[in-house]
PDB file of N, CA and C in Angstrom:
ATOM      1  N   UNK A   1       0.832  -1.181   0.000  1.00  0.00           N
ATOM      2  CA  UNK A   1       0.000   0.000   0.000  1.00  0.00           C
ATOM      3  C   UNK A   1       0.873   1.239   0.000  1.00  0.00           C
ATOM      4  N   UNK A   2       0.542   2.138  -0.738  1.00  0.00           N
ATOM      5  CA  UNK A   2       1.012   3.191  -0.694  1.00  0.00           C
ATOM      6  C   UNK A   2       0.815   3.877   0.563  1.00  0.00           C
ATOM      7  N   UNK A   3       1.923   5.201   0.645  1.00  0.00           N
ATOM      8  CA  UNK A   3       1.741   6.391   2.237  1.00  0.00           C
ATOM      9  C   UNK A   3       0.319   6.811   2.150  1.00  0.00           C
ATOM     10  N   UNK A   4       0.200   7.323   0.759  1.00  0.00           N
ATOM     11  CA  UNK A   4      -1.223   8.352   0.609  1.00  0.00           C
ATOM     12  C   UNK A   4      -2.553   7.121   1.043  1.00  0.00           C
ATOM     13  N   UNK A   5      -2.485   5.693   0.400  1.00  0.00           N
ATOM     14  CA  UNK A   5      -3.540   5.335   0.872  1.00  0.00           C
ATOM     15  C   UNK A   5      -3.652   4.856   2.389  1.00  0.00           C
ATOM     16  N   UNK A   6      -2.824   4.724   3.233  1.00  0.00           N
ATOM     17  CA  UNK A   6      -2.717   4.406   4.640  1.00  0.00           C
ATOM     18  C   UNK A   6      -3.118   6.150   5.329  1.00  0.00           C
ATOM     19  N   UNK A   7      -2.910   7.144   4.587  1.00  0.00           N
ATOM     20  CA  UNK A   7      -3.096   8.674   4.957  1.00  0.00           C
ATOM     21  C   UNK A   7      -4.412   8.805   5.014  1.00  0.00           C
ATOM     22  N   UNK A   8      -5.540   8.098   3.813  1.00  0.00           N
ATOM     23  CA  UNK A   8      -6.661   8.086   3.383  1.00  0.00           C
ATOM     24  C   UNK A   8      -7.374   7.444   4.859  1.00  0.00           C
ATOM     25  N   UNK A   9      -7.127   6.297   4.522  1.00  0.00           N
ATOM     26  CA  UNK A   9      -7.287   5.179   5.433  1.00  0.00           C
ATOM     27  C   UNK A   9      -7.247   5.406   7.332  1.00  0.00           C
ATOM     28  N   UNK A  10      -6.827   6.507   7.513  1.00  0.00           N
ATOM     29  CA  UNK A  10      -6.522   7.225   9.016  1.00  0.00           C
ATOM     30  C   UNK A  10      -7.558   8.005   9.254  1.00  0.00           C
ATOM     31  N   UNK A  11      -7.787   8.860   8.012  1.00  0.00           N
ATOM     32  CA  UNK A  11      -8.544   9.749   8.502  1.00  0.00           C
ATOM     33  C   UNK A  11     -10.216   9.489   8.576  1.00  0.00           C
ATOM     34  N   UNK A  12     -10.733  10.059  10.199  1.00  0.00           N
ATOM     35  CA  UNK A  12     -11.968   9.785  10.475  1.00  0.00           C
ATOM     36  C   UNK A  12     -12.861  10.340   9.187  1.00  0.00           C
ATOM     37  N   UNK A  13     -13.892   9.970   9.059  1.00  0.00           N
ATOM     38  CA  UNK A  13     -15.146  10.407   7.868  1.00  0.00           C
ATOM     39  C   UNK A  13     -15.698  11.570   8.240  1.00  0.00           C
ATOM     40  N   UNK A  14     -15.736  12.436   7.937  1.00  0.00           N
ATOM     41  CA  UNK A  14     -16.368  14.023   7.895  1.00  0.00           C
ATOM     42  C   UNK A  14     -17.864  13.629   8.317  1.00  0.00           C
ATOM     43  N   UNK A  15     -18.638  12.510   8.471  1.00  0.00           N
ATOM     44  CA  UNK A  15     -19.397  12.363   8.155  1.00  0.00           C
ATOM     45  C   UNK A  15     -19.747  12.062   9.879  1.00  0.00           C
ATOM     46  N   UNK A  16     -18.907  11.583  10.418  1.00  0.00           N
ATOM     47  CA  UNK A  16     -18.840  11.098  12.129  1.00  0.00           C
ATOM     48  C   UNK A  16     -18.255  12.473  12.925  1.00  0.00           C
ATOM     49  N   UNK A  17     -17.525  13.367  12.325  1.00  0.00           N
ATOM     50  CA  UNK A  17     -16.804  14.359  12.898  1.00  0.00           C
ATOM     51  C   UNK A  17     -17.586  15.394  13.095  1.00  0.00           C
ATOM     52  N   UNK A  18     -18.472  15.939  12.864  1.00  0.00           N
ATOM     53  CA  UNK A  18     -19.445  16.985  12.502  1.00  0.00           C
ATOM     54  C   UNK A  18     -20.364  16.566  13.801  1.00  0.00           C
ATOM     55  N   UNK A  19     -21.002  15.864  13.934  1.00  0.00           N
ATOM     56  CA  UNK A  19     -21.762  15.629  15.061  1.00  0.00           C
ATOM     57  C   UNK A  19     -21.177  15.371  16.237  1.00  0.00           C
ATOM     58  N   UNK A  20     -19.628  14.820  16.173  1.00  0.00           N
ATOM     59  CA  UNK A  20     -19.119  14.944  17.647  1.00  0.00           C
ATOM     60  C   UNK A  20     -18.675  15.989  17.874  1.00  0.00           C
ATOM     61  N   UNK A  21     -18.552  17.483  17.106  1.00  0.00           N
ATOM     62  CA  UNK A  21     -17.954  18.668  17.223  1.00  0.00           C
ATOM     63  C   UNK A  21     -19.006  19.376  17.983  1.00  0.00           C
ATOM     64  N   UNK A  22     -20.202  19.473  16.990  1.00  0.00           N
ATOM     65  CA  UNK A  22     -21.440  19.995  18.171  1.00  0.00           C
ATOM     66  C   UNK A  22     -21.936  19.387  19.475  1.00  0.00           C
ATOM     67  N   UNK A  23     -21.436  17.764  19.523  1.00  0.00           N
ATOM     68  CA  UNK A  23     -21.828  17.526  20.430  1.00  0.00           C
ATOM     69  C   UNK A  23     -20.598  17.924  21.561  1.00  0.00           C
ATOM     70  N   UNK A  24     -19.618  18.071  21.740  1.00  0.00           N
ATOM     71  CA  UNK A  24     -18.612  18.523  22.361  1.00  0.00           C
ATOM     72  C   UNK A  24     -19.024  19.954  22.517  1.00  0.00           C
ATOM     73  N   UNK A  25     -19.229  20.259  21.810  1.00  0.00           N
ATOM     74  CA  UNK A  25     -19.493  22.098  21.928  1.00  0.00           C
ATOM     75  C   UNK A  25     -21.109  22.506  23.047  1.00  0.00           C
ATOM     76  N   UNK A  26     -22.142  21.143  22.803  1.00  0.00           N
ATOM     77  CA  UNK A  26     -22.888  21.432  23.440  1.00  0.00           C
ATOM     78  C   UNK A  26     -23.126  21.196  24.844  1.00  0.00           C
ATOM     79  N   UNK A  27     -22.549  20.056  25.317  1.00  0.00           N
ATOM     80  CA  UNK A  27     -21.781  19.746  26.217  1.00  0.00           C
ATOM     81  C   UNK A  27     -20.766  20.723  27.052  1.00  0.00           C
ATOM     82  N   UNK A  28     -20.201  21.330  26.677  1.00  0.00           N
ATOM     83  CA  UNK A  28     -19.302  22.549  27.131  1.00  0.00           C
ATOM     84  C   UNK A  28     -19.862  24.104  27.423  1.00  0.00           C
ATOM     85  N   UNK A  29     -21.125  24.178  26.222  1.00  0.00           N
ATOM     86  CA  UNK A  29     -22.126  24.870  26.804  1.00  0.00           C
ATOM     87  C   UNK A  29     -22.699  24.259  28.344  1.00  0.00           C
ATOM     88  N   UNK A  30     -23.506  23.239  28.164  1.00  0.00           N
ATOM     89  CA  UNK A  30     -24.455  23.253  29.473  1.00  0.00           C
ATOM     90  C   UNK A  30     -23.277  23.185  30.967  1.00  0.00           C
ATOM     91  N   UNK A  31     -21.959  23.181  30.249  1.00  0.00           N
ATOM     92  CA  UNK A  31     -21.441  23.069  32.023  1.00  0.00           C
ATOM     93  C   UNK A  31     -20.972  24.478  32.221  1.00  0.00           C
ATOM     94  N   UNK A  32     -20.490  25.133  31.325  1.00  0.00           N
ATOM     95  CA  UNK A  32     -20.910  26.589  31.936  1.00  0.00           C
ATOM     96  C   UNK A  32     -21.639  27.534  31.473  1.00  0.00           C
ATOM     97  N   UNK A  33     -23.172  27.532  31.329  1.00  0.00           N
ATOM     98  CA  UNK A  33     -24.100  28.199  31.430  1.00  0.00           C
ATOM     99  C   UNK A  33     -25.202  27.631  31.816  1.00  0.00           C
ATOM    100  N   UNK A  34     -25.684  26.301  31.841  1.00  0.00           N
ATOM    101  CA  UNK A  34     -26.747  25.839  32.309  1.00  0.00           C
ATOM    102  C   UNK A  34     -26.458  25.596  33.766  1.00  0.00           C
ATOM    103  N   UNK A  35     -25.442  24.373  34.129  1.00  0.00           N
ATOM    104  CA  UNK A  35     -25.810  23.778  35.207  1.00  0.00           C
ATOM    105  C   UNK A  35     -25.003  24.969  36.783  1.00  0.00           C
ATOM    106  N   UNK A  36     -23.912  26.138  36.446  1.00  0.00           N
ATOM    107  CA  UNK A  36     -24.100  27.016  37.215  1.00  0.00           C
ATOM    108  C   UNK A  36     -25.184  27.947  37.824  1.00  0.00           C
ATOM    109  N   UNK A  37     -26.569  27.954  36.489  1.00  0.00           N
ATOM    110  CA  UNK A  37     -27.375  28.858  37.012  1.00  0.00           C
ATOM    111  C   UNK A  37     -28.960  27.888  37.742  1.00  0.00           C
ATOM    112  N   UNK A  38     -28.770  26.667  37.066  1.00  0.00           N
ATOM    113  CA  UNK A  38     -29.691  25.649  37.997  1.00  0.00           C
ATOM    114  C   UNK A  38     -29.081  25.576  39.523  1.00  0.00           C
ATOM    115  N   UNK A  39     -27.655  25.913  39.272  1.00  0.00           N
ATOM    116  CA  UNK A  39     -27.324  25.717  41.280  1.00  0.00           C
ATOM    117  C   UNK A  39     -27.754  26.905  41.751  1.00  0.00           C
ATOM    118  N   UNK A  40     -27.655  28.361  41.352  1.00  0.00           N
ATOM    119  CA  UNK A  40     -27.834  29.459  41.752  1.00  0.00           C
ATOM    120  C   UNK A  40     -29.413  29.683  42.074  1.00  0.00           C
ATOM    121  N   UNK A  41     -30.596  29.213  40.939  1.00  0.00           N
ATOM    122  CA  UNK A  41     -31.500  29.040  41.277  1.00  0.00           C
ATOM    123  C   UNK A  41     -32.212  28.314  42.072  1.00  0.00           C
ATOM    124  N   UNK A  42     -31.543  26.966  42.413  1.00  0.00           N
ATOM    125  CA  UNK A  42     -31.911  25.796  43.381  1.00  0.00           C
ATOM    126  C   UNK A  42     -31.598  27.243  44.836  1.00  0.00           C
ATOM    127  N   UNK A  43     -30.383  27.561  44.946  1.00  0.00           N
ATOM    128  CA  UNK A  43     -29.903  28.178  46.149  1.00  0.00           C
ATOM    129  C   UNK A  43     -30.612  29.254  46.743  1.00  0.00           C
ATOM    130  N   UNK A  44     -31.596  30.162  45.655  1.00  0.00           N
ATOM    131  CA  UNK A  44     -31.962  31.279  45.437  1.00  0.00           C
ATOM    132  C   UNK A  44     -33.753  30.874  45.848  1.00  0.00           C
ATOM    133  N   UNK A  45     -34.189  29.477  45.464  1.00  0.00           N
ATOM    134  CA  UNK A  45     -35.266  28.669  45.967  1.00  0.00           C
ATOM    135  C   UNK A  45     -35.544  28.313  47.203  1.00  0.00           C
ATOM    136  N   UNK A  46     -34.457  27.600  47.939  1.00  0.00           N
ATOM    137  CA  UNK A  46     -34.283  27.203  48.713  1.00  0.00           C
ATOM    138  C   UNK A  46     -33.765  28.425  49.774  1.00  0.00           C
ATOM    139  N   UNK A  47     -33.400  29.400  49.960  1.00  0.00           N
ATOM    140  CA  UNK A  47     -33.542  30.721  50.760  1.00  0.00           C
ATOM    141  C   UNK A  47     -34.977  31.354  50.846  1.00  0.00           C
ATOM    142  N   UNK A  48     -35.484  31.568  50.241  1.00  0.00           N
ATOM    143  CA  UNK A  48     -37.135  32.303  49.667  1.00  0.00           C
ATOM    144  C   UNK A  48     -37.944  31.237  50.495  1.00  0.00           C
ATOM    145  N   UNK A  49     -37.889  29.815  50.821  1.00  0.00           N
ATOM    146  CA  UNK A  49     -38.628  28.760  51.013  1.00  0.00           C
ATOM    147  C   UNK A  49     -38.390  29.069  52.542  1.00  0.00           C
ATOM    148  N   UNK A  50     -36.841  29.487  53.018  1.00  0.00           N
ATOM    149  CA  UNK A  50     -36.334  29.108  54.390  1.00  0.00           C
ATOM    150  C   UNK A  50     -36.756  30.284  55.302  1.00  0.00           C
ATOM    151  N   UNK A  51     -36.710  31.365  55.130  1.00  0.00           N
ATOM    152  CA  UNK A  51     -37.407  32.860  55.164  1.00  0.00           C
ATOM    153  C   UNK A  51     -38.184  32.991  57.029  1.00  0.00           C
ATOM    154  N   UNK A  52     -37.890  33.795  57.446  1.00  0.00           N
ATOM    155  CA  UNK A  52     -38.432  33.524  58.570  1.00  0.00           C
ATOM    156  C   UNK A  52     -38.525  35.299  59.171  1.00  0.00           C
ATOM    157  N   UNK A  53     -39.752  35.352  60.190  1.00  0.00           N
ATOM    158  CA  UNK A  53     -39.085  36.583  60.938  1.00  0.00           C
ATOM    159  C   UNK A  53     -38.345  37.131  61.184  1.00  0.00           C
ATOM    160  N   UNK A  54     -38.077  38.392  60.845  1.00  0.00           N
ATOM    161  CA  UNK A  54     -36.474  38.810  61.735  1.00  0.00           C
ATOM    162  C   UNK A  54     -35.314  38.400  61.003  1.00  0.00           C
ATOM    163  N   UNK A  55     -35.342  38.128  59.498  1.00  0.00           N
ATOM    164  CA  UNK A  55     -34.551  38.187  58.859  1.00  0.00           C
ATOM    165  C   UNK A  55     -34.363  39.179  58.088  1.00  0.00           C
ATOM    166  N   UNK A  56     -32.702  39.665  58.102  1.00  0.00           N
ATOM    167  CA  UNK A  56     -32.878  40.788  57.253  1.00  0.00           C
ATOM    168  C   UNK A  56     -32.801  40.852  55.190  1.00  0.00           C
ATOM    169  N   UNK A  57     -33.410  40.867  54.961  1.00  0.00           N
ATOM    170  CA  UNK A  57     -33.059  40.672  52.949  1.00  0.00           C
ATOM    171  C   UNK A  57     -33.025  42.183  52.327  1.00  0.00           C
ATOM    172  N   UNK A  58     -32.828  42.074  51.294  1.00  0.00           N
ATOM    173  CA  UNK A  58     -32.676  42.731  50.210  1.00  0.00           C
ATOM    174  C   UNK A  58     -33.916  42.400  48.887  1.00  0.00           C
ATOM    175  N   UNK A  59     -34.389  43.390  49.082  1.00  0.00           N
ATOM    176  CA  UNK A  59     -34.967  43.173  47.283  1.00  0.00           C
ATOM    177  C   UNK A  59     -34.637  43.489  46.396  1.00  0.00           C
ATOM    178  N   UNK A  60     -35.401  42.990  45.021  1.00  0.00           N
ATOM    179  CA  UNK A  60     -34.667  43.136  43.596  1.00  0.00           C
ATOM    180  C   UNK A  60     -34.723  44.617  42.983  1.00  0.00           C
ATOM    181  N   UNK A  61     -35.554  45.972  44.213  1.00  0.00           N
ATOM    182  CA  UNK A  61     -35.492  47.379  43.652  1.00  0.00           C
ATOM    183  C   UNK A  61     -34.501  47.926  44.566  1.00  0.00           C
ATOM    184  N   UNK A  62     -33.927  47.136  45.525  1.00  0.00           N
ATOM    185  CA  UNK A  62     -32.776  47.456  46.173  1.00  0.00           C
ATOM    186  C   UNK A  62     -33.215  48.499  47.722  1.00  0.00           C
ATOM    187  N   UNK A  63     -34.514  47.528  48.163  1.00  0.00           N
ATOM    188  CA  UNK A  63     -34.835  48.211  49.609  1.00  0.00           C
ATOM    189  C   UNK A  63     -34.226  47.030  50.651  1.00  0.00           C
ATOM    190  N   UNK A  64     -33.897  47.855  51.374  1.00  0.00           N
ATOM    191  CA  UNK A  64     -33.258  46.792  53.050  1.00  0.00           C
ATOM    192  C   UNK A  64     -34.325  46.598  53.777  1.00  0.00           C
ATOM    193  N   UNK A  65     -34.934  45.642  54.189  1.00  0.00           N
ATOM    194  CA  UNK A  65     -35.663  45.432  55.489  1.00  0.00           C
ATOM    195  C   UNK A  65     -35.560  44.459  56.328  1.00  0.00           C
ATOM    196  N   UNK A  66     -36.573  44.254  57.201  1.00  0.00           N
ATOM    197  CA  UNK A  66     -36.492  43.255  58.010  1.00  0.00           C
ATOM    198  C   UNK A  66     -37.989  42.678  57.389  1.00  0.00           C
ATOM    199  N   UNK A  67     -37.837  41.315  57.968  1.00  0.00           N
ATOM    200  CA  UNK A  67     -38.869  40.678  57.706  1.00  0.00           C
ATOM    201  C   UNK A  67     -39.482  40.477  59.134  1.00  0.00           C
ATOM    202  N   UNK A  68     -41.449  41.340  58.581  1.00  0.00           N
ATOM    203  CA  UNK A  68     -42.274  41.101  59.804  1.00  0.00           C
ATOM    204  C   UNK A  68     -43.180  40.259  59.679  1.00  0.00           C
ATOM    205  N   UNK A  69     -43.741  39.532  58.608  1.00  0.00           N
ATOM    206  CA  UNK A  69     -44.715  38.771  58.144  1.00  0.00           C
ATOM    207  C   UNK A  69     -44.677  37.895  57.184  1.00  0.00           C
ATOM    208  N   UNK A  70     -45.098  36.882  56.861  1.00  0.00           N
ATOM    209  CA  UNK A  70     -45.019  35.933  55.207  1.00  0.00           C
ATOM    210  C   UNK A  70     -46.525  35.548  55.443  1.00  0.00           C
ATOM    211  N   UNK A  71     -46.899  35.711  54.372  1.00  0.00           N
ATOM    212  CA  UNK A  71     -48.058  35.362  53.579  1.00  0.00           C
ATOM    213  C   UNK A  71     -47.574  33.979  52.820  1.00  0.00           C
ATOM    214  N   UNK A  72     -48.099  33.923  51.547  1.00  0.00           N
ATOM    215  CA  UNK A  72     -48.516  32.637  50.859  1.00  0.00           C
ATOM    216  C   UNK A  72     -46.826  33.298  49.937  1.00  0.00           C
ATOM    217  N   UNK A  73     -47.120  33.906  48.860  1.00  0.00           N
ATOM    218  CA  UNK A  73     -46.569  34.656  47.980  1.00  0.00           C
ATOM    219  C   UNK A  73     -46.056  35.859  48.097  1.00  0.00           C
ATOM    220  N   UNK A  74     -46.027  36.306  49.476  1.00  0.00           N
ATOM    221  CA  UNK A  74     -46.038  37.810  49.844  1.00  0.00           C
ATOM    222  C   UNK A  74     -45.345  37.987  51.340  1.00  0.00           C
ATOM    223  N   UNK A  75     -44.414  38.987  51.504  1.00  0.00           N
ATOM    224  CA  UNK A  75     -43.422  39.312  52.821  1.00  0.00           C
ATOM    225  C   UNK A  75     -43.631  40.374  53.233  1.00  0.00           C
ATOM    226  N   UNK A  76     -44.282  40.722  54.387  1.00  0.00           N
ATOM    227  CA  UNK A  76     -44.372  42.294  54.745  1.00  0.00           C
ATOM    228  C   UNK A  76     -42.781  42.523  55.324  1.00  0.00           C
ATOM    229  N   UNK A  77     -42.325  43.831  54.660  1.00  0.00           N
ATOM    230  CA  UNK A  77     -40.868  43.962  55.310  1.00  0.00           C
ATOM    231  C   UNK A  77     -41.278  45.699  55.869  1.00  0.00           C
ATOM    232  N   UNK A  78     -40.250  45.217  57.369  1.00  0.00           N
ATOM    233  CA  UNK A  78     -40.584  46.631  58.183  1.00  0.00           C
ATOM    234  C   UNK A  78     -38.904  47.353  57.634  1.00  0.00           C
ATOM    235  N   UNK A  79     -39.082  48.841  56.758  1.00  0.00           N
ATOM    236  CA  UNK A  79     -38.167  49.185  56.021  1.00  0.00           C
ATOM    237  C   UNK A  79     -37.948  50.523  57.445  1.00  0.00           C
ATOM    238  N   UNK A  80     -38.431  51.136  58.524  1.00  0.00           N
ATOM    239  CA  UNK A  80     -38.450  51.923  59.083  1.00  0.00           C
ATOM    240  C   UNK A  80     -38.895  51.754  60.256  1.00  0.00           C
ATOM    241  N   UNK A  81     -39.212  52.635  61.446  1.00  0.00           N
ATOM    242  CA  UNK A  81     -40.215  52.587  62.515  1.00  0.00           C
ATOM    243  C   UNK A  81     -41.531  52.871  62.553  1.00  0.00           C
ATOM    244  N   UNK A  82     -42.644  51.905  62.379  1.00  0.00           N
ATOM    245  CA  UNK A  82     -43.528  52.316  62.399  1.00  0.00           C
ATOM    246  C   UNK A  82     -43.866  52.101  60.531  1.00  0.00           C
ATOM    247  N   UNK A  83     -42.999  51.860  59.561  1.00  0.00           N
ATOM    248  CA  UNK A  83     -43.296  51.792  58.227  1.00  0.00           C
ATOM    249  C   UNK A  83     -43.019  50.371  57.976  1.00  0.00           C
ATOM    250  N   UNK A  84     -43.920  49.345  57.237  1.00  0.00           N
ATOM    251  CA  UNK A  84     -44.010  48.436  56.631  1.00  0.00           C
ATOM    252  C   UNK A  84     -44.361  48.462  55.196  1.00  0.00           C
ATOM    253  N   UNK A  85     -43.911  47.383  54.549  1.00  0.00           N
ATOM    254  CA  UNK A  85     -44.839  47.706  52.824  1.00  0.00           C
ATOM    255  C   UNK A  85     -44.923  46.220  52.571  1.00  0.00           C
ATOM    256  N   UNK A  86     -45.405  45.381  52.203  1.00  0.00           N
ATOM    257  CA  UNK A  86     -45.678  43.963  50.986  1.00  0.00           C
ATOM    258  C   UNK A  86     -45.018  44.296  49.672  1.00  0.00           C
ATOM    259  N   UNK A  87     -44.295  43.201  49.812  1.00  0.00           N
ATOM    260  CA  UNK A  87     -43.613  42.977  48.753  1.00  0.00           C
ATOM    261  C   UNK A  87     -44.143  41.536  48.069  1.00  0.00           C
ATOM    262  N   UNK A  88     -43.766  40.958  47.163  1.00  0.00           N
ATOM    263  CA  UNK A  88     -43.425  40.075  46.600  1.00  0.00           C
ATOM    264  C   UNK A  88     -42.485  39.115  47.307  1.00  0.00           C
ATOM    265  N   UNK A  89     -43.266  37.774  47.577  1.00  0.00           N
ATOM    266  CA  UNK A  89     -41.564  36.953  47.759  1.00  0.00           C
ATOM    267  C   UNK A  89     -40.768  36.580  46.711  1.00  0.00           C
ATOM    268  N   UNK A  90     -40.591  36.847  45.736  1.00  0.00           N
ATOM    269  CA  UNK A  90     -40.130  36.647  44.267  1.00  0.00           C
ATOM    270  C   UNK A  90     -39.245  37.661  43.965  1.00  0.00           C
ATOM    271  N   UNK A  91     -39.363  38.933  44.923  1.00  0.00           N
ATOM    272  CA  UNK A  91     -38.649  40.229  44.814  1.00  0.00           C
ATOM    273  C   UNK A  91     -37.376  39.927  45.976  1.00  0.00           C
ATOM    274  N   UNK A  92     -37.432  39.506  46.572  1.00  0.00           N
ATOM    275  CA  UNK A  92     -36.326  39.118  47.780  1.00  0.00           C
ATOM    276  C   UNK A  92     -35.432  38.583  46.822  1.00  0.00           C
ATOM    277  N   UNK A  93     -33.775  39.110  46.789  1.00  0.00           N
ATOM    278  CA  UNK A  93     -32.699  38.736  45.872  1.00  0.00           C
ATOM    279  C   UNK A  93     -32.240  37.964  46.733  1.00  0.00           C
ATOM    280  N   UNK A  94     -32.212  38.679  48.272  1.00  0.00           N
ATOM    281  CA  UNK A  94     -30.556  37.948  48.867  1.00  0.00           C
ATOM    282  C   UNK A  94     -31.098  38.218  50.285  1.00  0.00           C
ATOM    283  N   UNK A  95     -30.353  37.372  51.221  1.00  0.00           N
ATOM    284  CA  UNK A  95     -30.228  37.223  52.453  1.00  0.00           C
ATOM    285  C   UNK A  95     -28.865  38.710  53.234  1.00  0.00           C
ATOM    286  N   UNK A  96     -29.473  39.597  54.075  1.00  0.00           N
ATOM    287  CA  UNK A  96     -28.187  40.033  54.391  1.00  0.00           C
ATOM    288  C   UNK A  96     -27.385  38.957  55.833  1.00  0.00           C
ATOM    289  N   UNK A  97     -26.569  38.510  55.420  1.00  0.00           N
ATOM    290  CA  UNK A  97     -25.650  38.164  56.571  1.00  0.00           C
ATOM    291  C   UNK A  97     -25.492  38.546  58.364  1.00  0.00           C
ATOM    292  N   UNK A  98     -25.447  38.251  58.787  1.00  0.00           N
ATOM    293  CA  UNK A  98     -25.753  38.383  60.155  1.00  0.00           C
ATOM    294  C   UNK A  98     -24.046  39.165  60.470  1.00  0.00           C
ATOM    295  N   UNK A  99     -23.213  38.972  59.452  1.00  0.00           N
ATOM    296  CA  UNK A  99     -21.993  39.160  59.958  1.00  0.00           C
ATOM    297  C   UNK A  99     -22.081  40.848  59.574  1.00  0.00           C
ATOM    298  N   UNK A 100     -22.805  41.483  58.518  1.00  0.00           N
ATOM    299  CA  UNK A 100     -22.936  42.913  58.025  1.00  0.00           C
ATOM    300  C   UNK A 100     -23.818  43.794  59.363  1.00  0.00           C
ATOM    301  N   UNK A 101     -23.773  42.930  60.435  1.00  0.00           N
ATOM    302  CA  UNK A 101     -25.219  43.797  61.498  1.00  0.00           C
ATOM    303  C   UNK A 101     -23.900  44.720  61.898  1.00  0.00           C
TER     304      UNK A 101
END
């Protein structure tokens, strides 16, 4: 046999290569953009669920309060003395830390 036909003979088929390229590529997508923001959302679920009196959060228009109440879907947060408002529990971004008091 000739070099060129053992050269022929090596190379994979264009025909198998094409689908393991996207599939490599798609694959490399979901590990960094899918399955970082399923943990962030699991984490972001699972805080909103855990929620209790007397915790302090943050919402997503960027007010500080404390938490005086939970409803079903809904958090009364005391933002002042004597001032409360209902929010959304869907609007709560973040937990403030006990270590920021």
């Amino acid at each position: 046999m000739s070099s060129l036909a053992l050269l022929a003979a090596e190379q994979p088929s264009p025909v198998f290569v094409q689908p393991l390229i996207f599939l490599a590529i798609g694959l490399i997508f979901y590990f960094i953009v899918f399955l970082p923001n399923r943990k962030r959302q699991k984490a972001l679920q699972d805080m909103l669920n855990n929620l209790k009196n007397g915790d302090k959060v943050v919402t997503s228009g960027g007010i500080f309060g404390i938490i005086a109440g939970i409803k079903d879907d809904r958090v009364q947060l005391k933002v002042a003395d004597q001032v409360k408002i209902e929010v959304s529990k869907s609007a709560i971004v973040s937990k403030q830390s006990e270590e920021s008091k």
